[in-house]
Protein backbone atom coordinates (compact mmCIF):
# COMPACT_ATOMS: atom_id res chain seq x y z
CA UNK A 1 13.90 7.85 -7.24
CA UNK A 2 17.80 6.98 -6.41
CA UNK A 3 20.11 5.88 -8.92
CA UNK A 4 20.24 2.27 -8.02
CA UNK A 5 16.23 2.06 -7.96
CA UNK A 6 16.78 3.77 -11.84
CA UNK A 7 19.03 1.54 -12.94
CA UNK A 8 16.99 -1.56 -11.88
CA UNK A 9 13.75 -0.24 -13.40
CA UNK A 10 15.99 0.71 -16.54
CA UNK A 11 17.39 -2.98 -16.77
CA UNK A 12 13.70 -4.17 -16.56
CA UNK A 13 12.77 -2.14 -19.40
CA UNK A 14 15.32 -3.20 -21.50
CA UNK A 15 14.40 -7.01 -20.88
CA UNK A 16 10.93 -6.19 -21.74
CA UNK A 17 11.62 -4.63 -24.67
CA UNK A 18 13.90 -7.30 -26.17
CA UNK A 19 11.45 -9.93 -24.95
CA UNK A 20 8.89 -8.23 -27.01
CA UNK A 21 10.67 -7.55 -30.07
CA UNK A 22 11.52 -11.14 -29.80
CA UNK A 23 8.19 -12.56 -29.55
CA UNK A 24 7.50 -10.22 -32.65
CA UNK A 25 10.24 -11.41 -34.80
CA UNK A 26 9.26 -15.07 -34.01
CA UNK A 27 12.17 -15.88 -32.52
CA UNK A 28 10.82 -17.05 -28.79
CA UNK A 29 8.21 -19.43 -30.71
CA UNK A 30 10.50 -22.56 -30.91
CA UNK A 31 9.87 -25.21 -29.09
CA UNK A 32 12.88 -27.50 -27.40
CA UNK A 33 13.10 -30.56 -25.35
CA UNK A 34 15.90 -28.68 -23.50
CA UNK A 35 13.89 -28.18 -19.77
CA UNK A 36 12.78 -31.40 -19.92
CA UNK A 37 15.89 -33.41 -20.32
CA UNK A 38 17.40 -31.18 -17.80
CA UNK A 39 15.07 -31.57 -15.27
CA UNK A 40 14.01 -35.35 -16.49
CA UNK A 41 10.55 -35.77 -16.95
CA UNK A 42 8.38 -33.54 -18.98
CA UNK A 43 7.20 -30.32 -18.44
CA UNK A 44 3.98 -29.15 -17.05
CA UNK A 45 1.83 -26.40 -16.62
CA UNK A 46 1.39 -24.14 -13.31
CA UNK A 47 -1.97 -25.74 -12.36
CA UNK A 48 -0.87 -29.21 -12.56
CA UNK A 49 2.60 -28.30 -10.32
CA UNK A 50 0.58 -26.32 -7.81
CA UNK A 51 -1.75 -29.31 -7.12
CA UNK A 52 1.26 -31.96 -6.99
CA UNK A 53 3.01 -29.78 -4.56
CA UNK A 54 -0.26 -28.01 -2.65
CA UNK A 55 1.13 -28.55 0.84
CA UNK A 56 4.29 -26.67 -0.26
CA UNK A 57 2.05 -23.52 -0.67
CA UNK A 58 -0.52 -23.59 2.04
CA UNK A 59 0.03 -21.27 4.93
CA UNK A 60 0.13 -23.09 8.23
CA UNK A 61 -2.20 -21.17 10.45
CA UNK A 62 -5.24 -22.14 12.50
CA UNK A 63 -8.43 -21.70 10.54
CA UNK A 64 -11.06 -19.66 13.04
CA UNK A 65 -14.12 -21.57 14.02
CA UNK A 66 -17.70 -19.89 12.95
């Protein structure tokens, strides 16, 4: 492994170890209006954003005939 591959997987480890002592602690538990007067409108789950914006996400390629 080179040293820039290291320190990237290092990094990572470090974020997801202070995400989980976090989550722990209690500290990522709050919730905030913050996203959704940013972006707003409320927020909403993966599902719901997929299906909104499905055409976004389909590949565009010819489906074969059986």
């Amino acid at each position: 492994m080179d040293g820039e591959r290291r320190v990237r997987l290092s990094g990572k480890l470090q974020h997801f170890g202070a995400v989980t002592i976090g989550q722990q602690e209690g500290r990522l538990a709050g919730v905030t209006d913050t996203a959704a007067r940013i972006i707003g409108q409320p927020l909403q789950t993966v599902e719901n954003f997929i299906d909104e914006h499905r055409s976004r996400f389909e590949l565009p390629y010819a489906v074969p005939t059986v």
